[in-house]
Protein backbone atom coordinates (compact mmCIF):
# COMPACT_ATOMS: atom_id res chain seq x y z
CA UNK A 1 115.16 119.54 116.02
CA UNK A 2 114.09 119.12 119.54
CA UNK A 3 111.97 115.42 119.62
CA UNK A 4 109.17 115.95 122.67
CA UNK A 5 108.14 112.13 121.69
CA UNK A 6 104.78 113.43 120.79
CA UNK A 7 103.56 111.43 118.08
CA UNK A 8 100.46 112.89 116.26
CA UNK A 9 97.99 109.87 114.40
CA UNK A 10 96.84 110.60 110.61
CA UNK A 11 93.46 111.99 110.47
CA UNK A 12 91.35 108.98 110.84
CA UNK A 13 90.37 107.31 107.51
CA UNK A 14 86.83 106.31 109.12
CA UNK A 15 86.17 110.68 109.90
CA UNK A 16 86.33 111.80 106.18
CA UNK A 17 83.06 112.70 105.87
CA UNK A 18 81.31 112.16 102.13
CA UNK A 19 83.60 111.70 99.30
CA UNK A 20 82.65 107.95 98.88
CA UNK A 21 84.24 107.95 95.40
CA UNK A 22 87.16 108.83 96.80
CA UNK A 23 87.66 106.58 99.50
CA UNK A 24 86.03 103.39 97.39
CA UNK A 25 88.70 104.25 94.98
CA UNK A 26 91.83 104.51 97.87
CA UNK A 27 90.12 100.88 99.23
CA UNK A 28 90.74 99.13 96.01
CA UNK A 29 94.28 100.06 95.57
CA UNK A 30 94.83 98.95 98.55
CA UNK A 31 92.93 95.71 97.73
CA UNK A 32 94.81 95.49 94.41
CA UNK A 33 98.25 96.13 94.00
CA UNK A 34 98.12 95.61 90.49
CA UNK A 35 95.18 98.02 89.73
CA UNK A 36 97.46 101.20 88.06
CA UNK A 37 97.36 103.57 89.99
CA UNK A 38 94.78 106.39 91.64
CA UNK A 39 94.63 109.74 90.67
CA UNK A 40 92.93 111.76 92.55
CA UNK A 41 91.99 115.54 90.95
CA UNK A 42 90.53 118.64 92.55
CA UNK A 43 91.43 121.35 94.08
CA UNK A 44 92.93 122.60 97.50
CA UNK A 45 90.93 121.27 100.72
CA UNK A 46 89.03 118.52 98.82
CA UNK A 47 90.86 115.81 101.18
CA UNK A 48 92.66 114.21 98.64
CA UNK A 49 96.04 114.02 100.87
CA UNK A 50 94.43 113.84 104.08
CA UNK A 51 92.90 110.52 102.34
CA UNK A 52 95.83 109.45 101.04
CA UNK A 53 97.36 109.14 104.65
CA UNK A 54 94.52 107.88 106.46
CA UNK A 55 94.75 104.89 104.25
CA UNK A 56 97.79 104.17 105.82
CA UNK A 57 96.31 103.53 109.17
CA UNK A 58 93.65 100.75 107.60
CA UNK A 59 96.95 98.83 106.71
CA UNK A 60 99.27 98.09 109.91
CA UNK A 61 102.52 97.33 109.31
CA UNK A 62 102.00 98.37 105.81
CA UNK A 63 104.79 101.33 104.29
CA UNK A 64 103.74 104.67 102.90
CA UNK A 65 106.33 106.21 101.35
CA UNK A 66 105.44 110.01 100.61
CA UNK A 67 107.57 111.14 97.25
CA UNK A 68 108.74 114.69 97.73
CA UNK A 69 108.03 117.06 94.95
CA UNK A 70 111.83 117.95 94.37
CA UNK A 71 112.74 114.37 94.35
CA UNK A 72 115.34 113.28 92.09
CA UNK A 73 115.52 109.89 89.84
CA UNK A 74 117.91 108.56 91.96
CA UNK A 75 116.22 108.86 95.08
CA UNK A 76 113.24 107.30 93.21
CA UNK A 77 114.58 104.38 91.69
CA UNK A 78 117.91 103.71 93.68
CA UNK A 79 121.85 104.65 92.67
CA UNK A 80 125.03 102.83 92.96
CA UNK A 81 126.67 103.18 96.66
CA UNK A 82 130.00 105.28 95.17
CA UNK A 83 131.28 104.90 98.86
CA UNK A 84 130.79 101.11 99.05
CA UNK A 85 132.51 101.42 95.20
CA UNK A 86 135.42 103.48 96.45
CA UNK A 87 136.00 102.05 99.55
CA UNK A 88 135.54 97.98 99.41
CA UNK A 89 136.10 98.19 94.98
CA UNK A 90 132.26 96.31 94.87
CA UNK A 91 129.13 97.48 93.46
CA UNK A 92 126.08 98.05 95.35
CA UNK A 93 123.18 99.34 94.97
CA UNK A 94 121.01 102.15 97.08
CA UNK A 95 117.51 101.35 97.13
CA UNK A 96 115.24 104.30 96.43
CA UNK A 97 111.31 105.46 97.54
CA UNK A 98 110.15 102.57 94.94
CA UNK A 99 111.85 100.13 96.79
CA UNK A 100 110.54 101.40 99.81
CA UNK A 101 107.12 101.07 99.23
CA UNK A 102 107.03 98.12 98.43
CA UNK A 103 104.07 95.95 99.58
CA UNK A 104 102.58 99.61 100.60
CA UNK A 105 101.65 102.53 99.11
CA UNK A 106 103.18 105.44 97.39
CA UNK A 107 101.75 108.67 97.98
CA UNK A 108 102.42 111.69 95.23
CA UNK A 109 101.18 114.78 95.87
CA UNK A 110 100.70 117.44 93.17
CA UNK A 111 101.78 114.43 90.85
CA UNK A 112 101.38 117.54 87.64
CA UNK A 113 104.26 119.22 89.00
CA UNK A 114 106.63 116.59 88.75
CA UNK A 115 108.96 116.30 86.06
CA UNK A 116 107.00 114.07 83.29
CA UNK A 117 110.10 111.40 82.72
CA UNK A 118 110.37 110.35 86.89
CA UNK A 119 106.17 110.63 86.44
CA UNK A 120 107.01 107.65 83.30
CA UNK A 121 109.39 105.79 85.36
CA UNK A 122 107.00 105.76 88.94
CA UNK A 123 103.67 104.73 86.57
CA UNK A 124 106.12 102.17 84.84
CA UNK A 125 106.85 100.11 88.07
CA UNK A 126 103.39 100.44 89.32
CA UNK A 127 102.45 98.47 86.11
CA UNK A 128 105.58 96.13 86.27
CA UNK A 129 105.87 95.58 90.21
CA UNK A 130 109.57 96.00 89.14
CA UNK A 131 111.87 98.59 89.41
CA UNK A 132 115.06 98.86 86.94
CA UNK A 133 118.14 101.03 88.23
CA UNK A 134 120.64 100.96 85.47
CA UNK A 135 123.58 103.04 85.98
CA UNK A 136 127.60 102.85 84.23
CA UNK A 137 126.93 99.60 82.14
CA UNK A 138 125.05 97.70 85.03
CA UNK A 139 120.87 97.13 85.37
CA UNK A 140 119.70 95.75 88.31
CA UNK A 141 115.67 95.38 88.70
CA UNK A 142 114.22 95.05 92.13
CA UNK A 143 110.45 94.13 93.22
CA UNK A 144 108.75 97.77 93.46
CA UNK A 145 104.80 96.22 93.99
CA UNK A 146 102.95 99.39 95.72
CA UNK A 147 99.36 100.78 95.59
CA UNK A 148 100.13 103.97 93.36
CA UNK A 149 98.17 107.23 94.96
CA UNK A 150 98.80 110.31 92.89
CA UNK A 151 96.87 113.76 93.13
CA UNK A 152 96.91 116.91 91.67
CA UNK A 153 95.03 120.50 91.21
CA UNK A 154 94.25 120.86 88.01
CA UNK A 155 94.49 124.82 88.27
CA UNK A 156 98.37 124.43 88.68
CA UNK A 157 98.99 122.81 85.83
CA UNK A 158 97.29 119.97 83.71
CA UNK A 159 98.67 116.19 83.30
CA UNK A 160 99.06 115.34 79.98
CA UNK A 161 96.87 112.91 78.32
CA UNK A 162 99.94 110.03 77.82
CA UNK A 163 99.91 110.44 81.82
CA UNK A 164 96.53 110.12 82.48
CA UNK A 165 95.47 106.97 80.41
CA UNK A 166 98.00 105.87 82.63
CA UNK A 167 95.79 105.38 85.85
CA UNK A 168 93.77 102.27 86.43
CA UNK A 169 91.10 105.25 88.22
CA UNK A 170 90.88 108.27 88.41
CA UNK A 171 88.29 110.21 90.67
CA UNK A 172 87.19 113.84 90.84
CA UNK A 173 87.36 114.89 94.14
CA UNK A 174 84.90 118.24 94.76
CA UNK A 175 84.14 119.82 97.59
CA UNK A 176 81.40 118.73 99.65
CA UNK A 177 77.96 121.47 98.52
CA UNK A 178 75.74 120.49 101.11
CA UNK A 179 75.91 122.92 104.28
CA UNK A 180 75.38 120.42 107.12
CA UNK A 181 78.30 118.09 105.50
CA UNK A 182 80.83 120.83 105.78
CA UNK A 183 80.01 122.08 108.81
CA UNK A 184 80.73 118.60 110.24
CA UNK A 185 83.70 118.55 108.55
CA UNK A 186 84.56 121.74 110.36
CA UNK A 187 83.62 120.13 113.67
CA UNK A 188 85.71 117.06 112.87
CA UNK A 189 88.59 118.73 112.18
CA UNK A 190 88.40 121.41 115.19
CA UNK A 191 87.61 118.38 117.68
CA UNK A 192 91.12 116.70 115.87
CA UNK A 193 93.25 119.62 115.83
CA UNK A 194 92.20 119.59 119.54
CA UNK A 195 92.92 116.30 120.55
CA UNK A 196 94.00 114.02 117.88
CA UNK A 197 94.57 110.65 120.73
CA UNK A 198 90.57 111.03 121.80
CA UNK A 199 89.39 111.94 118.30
């Protein structure tokens, strides 16, 4: 792909206008590590992952590590390095997304579609702050500390009950009703889309 070197800011976590459950709830994971996890549920074009990234630019310097919906548990928790195996006869281990957000936040969208075992194994090192890769005979645990944000629609598919006592919150994220809130979410987002840098 052809890089221009235009870089293009998260919506601004400031210009999310209403949803003050939502955001309180994004600010104390943040806050709190150790809080379990946010799950965030509504449906499509409540702002749940244009939240979700906008935290990212309260915390400088802080990772956000976006889990792709066809990702698989060893790009989660981390795999043995065959090729290090192979070619210098010595284990090592790949660090996976978990790793990677450590100290930051892990973002999973649509958190109902993914398999329910890697859901297990991403809610078990939120509560830990570890992460365990074991693999041939060998374990090897790593820190894995991260603010947890999940988020889902509902109408594609519930999360079981197991999952969801699973959360330290979770928030129902509507739509804003009131006519002069959307239309200055409208006007937000057109003035953005237009010029993200001035916005």
């Amino acid at each position: 792909a052809f890089n221009t070197g235009y870089f293009r800011p998260n919506y601004p976590f400031a210009a999310i206008v209403g949803q003050e459950h939502l955001k309180l709830a994004l600010i104390l994971a943040a806050i709190d590590l150790g809080l379990g996890g946010v799950l965030l549920r509504g449906e499509k074009g409540t702002a749940k992952s244009t939240a979700a990234r906008a935290l990212a630019g309260l915390m400088p310097g802080m990772p956000f590590v976006d889990l792709p919906l066809g990702a698989t548990e060893d790009r989660v928790a981390g795999s043995l390095d065959l090729a290090a195996a192979v070619r210098q006869g010595r284990v090592r281990f790949r660090p996976g997304l978990l790793a990677r957000a450590d100290g930051g936040i892990l973002y999973v969208d649509e958190v109902n579609l993914l398999p329910p075992h890697l859901t297990h194994l991403i809610l078990d090192a939120a509560a830990s702050g570890l992460a365990r890769v074991e693999r041939e005979g060998i374990s090897q645990t790593h820190p894995a500390r991260f603010a947890l944000v999940a988020s889902c629609n509902p109408e594609e598919g519930p999360l079981g009950p197991q999952l969801l006592d699973r959360f330290g919150l979770c928030v129902e994220v509507e739509g804003e009703k009131d006519p002069a809130a959307r239309l200055e979410v409208i006007k937000r987002r057109l003035a953005y889309e237009a010029d993200s840098a001035a916005f």
